[in-house]
Structures are given as C-alpha cells and as structure tokens.
N, C-alpha and C. Protein backbone atom coordinates (compact mmCIF):
# COMPACT_ATOMS: atom_id res chain seq x y z
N UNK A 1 24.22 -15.44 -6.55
CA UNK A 1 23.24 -14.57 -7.17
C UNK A 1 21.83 -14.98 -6.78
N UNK A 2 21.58 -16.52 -6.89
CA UNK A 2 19.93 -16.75 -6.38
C UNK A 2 19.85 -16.55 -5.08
N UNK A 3 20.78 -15.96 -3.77
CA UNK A 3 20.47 -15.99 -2.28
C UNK A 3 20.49 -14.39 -2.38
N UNK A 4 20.69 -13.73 -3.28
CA UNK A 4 20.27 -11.93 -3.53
C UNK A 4 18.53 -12.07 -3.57
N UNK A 5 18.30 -13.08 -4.87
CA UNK A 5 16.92 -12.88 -5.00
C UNK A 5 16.31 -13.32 -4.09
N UNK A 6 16.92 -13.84 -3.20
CA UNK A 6 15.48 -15.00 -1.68
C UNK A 6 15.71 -13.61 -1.19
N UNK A 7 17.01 -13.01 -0.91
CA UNK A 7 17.36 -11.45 0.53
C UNK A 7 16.16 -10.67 0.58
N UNK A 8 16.22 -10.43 -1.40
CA UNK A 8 15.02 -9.22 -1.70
C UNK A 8 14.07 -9.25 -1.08
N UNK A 9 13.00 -8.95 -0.43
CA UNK A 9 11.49 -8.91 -0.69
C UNK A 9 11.35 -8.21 -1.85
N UNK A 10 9.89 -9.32 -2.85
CA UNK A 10 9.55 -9.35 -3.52
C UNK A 10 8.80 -7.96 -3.98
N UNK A 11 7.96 -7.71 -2.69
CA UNK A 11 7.54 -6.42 -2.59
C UNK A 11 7.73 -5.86 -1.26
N UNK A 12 8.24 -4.42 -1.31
CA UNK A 12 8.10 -3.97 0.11
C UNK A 12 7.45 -2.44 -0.26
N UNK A 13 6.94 -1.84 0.81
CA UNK A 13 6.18 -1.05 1.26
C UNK A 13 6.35 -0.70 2.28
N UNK A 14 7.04 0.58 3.07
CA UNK A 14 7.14 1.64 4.11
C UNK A 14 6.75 3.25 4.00
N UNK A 15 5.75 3.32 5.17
CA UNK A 15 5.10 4.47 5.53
C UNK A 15 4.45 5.03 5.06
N UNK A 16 3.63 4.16 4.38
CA UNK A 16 2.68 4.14 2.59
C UNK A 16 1.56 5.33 3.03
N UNK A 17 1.36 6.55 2.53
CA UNK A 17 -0.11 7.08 3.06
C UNK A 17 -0.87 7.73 2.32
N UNK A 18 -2.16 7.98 2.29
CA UNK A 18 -3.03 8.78 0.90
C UNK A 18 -4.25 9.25 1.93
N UNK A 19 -4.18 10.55 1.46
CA UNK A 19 -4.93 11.51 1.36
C UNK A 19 -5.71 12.80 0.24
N UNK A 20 -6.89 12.64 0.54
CA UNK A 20 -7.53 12.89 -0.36
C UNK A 20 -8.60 14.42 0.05
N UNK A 21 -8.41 15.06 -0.93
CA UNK A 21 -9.51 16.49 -0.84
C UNK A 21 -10.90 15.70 -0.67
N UNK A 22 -11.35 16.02 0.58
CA UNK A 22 -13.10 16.28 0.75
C UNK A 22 -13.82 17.15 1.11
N UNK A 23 -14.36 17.62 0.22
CA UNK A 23 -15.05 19.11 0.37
C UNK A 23 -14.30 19.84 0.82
N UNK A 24 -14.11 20.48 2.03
CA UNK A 24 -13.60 21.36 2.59
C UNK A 24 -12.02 20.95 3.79
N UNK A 25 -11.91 19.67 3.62
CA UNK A 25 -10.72 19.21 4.51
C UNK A 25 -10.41 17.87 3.80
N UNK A 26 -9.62 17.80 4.25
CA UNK A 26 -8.05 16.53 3.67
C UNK A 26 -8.75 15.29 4.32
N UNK A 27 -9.10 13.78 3.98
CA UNK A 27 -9.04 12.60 4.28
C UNK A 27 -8.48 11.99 4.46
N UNK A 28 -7.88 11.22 5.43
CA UNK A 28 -6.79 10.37 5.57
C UNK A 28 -7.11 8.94 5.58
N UNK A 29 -6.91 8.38 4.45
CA UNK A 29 -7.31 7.38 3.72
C UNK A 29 -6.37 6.23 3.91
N UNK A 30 -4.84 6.33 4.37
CA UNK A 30 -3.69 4.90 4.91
C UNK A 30 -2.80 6.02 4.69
N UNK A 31 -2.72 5.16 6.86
CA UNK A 31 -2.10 6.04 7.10
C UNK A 31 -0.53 5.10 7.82
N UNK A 32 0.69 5.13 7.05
CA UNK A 32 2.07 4.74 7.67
C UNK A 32 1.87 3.58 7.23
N UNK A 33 1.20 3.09 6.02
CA UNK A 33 1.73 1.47 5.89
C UNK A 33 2.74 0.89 5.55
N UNK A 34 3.11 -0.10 6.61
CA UNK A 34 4.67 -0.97 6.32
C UNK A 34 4.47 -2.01 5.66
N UNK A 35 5.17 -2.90 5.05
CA UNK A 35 4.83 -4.20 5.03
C UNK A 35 5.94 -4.89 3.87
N UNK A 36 5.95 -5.54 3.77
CA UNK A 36 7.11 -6.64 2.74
C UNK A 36 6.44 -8.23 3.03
N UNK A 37 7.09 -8.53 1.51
CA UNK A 37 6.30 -9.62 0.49
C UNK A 37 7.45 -10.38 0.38
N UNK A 38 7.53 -11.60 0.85
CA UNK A 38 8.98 -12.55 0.30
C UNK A 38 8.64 -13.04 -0.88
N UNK A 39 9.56 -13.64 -1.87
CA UNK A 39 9.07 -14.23 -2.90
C UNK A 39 8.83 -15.78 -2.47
N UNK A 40 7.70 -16.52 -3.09
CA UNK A 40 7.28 -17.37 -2.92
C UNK A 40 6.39 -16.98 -1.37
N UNK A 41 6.05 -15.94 -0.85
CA UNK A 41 5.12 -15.86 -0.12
C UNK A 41 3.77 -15.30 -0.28
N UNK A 42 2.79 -15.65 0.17
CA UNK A 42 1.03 -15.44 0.02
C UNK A 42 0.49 -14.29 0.56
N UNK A 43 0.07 -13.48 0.54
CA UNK A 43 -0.30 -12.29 1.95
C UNK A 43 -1.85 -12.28 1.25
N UNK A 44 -2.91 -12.30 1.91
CA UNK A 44 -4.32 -11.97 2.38
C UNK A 44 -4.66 -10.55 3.12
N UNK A 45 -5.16 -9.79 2.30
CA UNK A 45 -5.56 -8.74 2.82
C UNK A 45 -7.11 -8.60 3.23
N UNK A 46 -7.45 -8.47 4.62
CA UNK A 46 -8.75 -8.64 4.90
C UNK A 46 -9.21 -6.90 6.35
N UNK A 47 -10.25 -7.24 6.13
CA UNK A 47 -10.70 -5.56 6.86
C UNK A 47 -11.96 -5.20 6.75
N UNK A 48 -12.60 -4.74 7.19
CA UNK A 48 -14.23 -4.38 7.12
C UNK A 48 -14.26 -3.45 6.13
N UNK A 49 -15.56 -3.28 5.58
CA UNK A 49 -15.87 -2.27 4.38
C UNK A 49 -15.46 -1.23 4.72
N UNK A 50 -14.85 -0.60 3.54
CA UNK A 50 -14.12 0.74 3.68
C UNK A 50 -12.72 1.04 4.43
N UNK A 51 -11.98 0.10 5.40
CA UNK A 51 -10.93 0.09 5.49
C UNK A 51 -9.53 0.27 4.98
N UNK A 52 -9.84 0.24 3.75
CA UNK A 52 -8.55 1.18 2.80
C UNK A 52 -8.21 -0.45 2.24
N UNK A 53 -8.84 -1.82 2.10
CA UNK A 53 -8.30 -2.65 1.68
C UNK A 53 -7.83 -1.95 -0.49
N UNK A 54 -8.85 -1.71 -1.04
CA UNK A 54 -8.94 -1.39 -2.14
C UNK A 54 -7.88 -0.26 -2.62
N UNK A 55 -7.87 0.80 -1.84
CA UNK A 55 -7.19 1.79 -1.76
C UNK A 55 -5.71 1.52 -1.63
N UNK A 56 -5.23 0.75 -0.38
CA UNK A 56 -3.83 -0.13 -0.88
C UNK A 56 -3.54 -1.08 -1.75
N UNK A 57 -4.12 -1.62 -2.55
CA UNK A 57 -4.06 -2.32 -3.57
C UNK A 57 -3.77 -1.62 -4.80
N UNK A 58 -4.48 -0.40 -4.79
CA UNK A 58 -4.89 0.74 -6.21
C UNK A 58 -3.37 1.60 -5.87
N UNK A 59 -2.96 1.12 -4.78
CA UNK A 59 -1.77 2.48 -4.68
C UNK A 59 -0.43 1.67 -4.95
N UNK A 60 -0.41 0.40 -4.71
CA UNK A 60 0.40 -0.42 -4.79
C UNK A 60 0.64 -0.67 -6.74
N UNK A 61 -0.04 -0.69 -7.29
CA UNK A 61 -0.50 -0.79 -8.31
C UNK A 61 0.18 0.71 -8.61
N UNK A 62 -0.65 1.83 -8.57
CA UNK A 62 -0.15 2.81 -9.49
C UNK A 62 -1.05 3.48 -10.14
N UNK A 63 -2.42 2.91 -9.74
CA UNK A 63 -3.75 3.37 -9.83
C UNK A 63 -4.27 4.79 -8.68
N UNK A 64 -3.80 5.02 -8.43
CA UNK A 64 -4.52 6.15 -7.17
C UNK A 64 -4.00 7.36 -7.85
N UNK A 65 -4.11 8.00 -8.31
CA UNK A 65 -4.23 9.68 -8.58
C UNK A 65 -2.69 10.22 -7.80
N UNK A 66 -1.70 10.08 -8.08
CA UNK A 66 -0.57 10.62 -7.68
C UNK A 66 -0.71 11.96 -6.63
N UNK A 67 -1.60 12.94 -7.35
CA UNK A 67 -1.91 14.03 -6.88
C UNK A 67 -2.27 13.31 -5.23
N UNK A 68 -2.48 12.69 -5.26
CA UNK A 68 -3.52 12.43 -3.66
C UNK A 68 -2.21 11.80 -2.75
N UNK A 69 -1.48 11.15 -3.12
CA UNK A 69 -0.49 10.67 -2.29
C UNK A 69 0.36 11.53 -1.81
N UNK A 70 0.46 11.34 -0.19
CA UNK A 70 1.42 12.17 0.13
C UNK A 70 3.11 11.36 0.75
C-alpha cells in the first residue's frame, strides 16, 4: 500500500489552459500545461511578469472563475 502512495504523483496536471473574455476577443492566458508533483518533491515556479505564474497557481487551487477555463 505505501509503494501506491510513492506511484501517485502528488499532484498532476495535463493540458491545463485558461482563457479569458477581453473586450472584444478571447485571451489565452496557459496554454497545454503538463506537469506532475512527486510526493516529497519541491517544484519552483519562476517566469517574467505576467507569464501566467499566478494564474497557474489560482487555477491549480480552484480560484480562477470556472467560467474562464476551457
């Protein structure tokens, strides 16, 4: 049973994407994110301003406006 919980990733995430109404056309805000979390592993998310660091965090979470996710 504890070599199920190491198999898992802790967190995973495939083809993650959000888009959002702006003014007059759709934003594409993350676009196809993959990624998986082992347990007992660290991940650092880093990126220049505005890169969607916040935005995958808020979506991962459960924070982003459902409506906007596609």
């Amino acid at each position: 049973m504890a070599e199920d919980l190491v198999s898992e990733p802790l967190l995973s995430i495939r083809g993650l994407s959000v888009e959002v109404d702006r003014a007059q056309a759709r934003a594409l805000l993350l676009d196809e994110v993959t990624m998986a979390v082992a347990v007992g592993e660290a991940v650092g998310i880093t990126g220049q301003s505005g890169s969607g660091k916040s935005t995958l965090l808020n979506s991962i979470l459960g924070l982003v406006d459902q409506r906007h996710l596609s």
